[in-house]
Protein backbone atom coordinates (compact mmCIF):
# COMPACT_ATOMS: atom_id res chain seq x y z
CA UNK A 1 133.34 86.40 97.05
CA UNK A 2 129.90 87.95 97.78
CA UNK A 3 127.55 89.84 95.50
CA UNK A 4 126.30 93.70 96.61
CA UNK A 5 122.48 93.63 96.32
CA UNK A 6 120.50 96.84 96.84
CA UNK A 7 117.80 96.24 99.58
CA UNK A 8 115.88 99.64 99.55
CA UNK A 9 112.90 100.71 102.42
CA UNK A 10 110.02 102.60 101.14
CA UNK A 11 107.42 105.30 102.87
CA UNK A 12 110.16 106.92 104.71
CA UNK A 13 108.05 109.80 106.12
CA UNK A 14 104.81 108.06 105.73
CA UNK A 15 104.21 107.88 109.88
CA UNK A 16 107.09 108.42 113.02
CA UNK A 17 106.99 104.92 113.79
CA UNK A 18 107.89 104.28 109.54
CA UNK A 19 110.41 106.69 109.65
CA UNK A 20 112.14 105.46 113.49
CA UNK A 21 112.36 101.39 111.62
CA UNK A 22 113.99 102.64 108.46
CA UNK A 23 116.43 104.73 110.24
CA UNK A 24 116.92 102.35 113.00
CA UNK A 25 117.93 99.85 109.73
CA UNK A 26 120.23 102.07 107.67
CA UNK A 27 121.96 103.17 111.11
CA UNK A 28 123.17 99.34 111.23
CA UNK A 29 123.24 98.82 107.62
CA UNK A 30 120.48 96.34 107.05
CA UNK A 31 119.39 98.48 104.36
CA UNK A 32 121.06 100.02 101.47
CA UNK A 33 118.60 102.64 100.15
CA UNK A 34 115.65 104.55 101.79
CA UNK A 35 112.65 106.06 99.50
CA UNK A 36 111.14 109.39 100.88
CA UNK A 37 107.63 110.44 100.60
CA UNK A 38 108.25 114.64 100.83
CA UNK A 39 105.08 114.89 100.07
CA UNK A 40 103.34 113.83 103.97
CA UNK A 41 103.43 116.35 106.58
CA UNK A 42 105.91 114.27 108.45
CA UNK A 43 108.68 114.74 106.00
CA UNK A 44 110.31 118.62 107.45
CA UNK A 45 110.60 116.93 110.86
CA UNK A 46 112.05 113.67 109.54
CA UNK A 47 114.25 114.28 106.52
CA UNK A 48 116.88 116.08 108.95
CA UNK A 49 116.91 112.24 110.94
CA UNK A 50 118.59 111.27 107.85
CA UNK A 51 122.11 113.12 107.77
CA UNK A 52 123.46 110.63 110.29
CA UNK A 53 122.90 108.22 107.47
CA UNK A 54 123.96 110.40 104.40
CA UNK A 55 127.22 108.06 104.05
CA UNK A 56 125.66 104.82 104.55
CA UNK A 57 122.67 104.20 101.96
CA UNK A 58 121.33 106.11 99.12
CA UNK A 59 118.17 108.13 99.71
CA UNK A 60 116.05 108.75 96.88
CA UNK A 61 112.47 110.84 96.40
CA UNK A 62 109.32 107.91 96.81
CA UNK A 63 106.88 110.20 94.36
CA UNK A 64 103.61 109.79 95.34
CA UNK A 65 100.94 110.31 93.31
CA UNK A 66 97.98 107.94 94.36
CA UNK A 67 96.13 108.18 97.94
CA UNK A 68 97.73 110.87 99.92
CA UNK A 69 97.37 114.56 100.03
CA UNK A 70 99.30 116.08 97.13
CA UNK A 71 101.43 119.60 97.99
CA UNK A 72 100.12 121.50 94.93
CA UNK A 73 96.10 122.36 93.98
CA UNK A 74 95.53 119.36 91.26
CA UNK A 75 91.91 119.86 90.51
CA UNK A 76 91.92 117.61 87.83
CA UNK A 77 93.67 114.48 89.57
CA UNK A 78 92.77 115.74 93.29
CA UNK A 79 89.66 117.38 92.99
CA UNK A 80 88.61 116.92 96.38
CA UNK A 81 92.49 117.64 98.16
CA UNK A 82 93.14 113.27 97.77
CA UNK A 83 95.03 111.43 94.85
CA UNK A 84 93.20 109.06 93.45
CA UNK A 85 93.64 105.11 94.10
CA UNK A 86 96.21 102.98 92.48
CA UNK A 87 93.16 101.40 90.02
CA UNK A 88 92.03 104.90 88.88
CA UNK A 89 96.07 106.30 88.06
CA UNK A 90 96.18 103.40 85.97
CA UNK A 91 93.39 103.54 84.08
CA UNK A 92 93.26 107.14 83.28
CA UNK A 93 97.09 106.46 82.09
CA UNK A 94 95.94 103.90 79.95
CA UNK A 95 93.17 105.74 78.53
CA UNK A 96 95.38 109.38 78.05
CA UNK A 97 93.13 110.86 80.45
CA UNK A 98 96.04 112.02 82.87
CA UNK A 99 96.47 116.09 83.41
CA UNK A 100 100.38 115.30 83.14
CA UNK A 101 100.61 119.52 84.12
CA UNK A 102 99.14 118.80 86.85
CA UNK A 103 101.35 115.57 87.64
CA UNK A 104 104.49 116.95 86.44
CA UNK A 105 104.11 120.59 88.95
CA UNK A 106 103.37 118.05 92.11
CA UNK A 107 106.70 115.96 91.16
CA UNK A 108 108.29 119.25 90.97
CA UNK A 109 107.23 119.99 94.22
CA UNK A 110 107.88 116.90 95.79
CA UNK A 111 111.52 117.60 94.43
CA UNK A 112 111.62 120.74 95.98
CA UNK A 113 110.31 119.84 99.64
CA UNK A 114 113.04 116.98 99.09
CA UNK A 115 115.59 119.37 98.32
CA UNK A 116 114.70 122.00 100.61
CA UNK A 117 115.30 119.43 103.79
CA UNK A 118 118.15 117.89 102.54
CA UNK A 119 120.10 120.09 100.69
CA UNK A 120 121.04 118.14 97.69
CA UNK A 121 118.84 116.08 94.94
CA UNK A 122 117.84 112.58 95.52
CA UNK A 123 120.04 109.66 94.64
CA UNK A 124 117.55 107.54 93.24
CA UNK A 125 114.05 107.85 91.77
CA UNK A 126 110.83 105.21 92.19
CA UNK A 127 107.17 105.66 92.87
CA UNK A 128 104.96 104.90 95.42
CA UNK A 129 102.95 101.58 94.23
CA UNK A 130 105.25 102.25 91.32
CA UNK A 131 103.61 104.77 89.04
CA UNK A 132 106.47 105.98 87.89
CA UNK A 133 106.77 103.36 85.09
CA UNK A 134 102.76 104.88 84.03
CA UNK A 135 102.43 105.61 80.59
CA UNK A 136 102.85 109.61 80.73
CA UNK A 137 104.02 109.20 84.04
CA UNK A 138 107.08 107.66 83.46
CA UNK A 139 108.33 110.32 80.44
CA UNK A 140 108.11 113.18 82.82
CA UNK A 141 110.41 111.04 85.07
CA UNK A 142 112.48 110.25 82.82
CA UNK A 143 113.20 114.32 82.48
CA UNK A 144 113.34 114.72 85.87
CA UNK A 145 116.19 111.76 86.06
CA UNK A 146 118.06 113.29 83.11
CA UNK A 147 118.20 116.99 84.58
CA UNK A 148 119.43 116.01 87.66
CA UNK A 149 123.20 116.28 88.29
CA UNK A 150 124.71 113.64 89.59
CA UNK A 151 122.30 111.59 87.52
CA UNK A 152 120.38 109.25 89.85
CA UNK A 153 119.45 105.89 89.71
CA UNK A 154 116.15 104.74 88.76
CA UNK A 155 113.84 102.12 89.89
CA UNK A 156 112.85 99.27 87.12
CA UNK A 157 110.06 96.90 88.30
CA UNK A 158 110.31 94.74 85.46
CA UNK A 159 112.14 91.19 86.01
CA UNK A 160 112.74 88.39 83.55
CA UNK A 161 109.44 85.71 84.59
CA UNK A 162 111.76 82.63 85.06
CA UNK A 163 113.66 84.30 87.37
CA UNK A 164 109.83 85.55 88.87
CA UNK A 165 108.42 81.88 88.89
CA UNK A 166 111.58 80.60 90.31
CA UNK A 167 110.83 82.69 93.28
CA UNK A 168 107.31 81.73 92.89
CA UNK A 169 106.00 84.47 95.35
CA UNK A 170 102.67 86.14 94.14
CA UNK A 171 103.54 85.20 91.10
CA UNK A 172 100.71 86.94 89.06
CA UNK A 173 101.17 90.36 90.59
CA UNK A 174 105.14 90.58 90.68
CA UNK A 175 103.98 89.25 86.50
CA UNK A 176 101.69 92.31 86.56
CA UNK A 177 104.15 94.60 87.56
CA UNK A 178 107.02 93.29 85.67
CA UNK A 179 104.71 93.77 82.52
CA UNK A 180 103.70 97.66 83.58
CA UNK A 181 107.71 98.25 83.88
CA UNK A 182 108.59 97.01 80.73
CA UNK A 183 107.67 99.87 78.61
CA UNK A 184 109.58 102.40 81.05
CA UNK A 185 112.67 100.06 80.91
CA UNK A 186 112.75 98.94 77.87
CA UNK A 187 110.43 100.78 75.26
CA UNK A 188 111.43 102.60 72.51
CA UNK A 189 112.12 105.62 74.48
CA UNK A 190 113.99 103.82 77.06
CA UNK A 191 115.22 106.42 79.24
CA UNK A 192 119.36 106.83 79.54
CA UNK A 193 120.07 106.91 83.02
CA UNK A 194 121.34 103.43 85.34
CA UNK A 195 118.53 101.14 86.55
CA UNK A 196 118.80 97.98 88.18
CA UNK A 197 118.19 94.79 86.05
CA UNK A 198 116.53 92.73 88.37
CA UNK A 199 114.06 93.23 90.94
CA UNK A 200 111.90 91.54 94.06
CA UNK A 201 110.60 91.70 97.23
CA UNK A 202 107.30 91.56 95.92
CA UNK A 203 104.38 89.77 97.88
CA UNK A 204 100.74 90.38 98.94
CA UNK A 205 101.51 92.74 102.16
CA UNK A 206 99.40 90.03 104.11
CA UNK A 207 99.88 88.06 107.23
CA UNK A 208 98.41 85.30 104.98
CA UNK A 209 101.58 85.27 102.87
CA UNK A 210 103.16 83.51 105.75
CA UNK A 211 106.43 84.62 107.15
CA UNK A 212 108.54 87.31 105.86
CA UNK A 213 111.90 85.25 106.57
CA UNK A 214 110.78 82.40 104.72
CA UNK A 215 109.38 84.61 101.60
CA UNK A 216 113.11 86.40 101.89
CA UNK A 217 114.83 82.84 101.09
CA UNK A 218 113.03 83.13 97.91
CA UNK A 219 113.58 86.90 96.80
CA UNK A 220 116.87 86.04 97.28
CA UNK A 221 117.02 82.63 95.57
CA UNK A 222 117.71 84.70 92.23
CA UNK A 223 119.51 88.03 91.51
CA UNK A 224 120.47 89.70 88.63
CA UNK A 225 124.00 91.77 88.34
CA UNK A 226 122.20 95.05 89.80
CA UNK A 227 119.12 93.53 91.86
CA UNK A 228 117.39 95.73 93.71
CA UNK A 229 115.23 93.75 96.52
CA UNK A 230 111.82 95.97 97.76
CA UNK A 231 110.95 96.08 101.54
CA UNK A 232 108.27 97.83 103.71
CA UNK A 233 109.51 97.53 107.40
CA UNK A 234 107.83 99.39 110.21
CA UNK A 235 106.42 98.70 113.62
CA UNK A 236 103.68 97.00 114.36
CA UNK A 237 101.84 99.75 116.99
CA UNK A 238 101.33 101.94 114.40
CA UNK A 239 98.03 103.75 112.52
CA UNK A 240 99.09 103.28 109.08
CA UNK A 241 98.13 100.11 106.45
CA UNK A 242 99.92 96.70 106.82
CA UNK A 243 101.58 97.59 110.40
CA UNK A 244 101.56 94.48 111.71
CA UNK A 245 103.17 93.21 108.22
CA UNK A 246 105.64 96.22 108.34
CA UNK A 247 106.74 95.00 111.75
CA UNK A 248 107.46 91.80 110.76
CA UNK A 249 109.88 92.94 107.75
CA UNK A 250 111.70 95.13 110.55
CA UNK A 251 112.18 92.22 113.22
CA UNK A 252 113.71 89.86 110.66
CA UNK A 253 115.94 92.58 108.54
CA UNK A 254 117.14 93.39 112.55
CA UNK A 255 117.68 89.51 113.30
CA UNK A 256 120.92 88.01 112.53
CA UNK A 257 118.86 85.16 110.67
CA UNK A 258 118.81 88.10 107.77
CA UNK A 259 122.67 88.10 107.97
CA UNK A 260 122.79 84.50 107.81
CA UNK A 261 120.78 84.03 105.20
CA UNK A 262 122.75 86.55 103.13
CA UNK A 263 125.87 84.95 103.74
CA UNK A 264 123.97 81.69 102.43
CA UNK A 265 123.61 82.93 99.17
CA UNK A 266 127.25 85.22 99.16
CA UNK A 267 125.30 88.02 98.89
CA UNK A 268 125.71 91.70 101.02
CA UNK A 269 123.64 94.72 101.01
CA UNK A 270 125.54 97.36 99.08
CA UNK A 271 124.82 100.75 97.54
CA UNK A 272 123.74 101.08 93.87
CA UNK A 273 127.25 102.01 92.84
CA UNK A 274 128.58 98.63 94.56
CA UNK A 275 126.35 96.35 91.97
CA UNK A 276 127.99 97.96 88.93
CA UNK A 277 130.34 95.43 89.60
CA UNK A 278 129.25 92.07 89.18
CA UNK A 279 131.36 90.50 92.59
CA UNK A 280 133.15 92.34 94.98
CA UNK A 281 135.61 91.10 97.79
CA UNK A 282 134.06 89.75 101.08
């Protein structure tokens, strides 16, 4: 008997050579989900790519909201045409000092543009360097989730911390993270909709953290029932940040050491529906 696990690719859309890895990894299911960033320039040639994949892996809406070039005039949050950094979202969420307005139009938008190319809604919802779980942030998601029909899934960072120092991968950020998910999964206003109960994949994005295969064994060493497992792959003659990391996620989730490894641990890459069950037949 073998376990489904969802292994999703983000910043599909982020650069050609992004987009070509993810594909090339749904096409031959290595991958079971695909995050889309409608928001980069990139996204009306490559979201058509994706209909030869429609029936193989879920593709969800990546909503970006910190670095990039937002599609709508944010004065407040873009003043001069750039999101801010990761550091300044979270403070100014912290603080109340968000324009949620402003935020809530550009995740319209990104909606739209998402819609617009592929002619239905996304299947699943999660945020670049996850600021969807932001305080503010995460209640206008949580409306956009619940007005969507079929409901999608949504992305919960937050993991129990046994199962996070059993791993024992950067520990203290994958903590971190867990902690800024907690109140968007389990708060008082804990939103309706499914979400995975346990999540990895997390690491530094360095060539320092040593091999992606061997930091793999350990994102897979625990899973909850609906474990969702995070991955960046790309290739490594490419512009954007962490290429030559990206390219090493691709080569191994290509190898047959990935399938191996999988089969080590009865696990499979499934779809989100496939974990609602807690086993399925090999």
């Amino acid at each position: 008997m073998t376990k489904a696990i969802v292994l999703c690719a983000d910043d599909y859309a982020l650069s050609t050579s992004v987009s070509r890895a993810i594909l090339d990894l749904a096409t031959h299911t290595r991958i079971s989900a695909l995050s889309c960033m409608t928001a980069s320039p990139h996204w009306p040639e490559h979201g058509p790519w994706l209909e030869q994949v429609r029936e193989l892996v879920d593709i969800g809406l990546h909503i970006t909201l910190v670095d990039e070039t937002p599609l709508t005039a944010m004065p407040n949050m873009a003043p001069d045409g750039r999101l801010p950094d990761i550091a300044t979202l979270i403070r100014k969420s912290f603080l109340g000092q968000l324009d949620l307005d402003e935020i809530e139009g550009e995740i319209a938008a990104q909606m739209t543009a998402f819609r617009k190319v592929m002619g239905y809604s996304p299947q699943h919802l999660d945020g670049h360097l996850h600021t969807h779980v932001l305080p503010g942030i995460r209640d206008i998601v949580s409306r956009v989730a619940n007005e969507i029909n079929p409901r999608p899934w949504v992305r919960n960072i937050s993991d129990k911390v046994s199962a996070i120092l059993k791993r024992g991968v950067a520990v203290p950020k994958a903590t971190f993270l867990s902690a800024l998910g907690k109140g968007f999964a389990y708060g008082p206003n804990a939103p309706s909709f499914s979400m995975n109960d346990g999540f990895s994949g997390i690491y530094g994005l360095s060539p320092s953290d040593g091999d992606y295969s061997a930091l793999f064994e350990h994102f897979v060493a625990t899973t909850a029932k609906r474990h969702v497992i995070l991955c960046h792959p790309g290739l490594t003659d490419d512009a954007v940040d962490h290429a030559d990391v990206r390219g090493g996620e691709y080569a191994f989730l290509k190898s047959s050491a990935f399938l191996a490894m999988l089969a080590r641990h009865d696990l499979r890459v499934g779809r989100f529906a496939e974990t609602m069950s807690s086993q399925v037949a090999s």
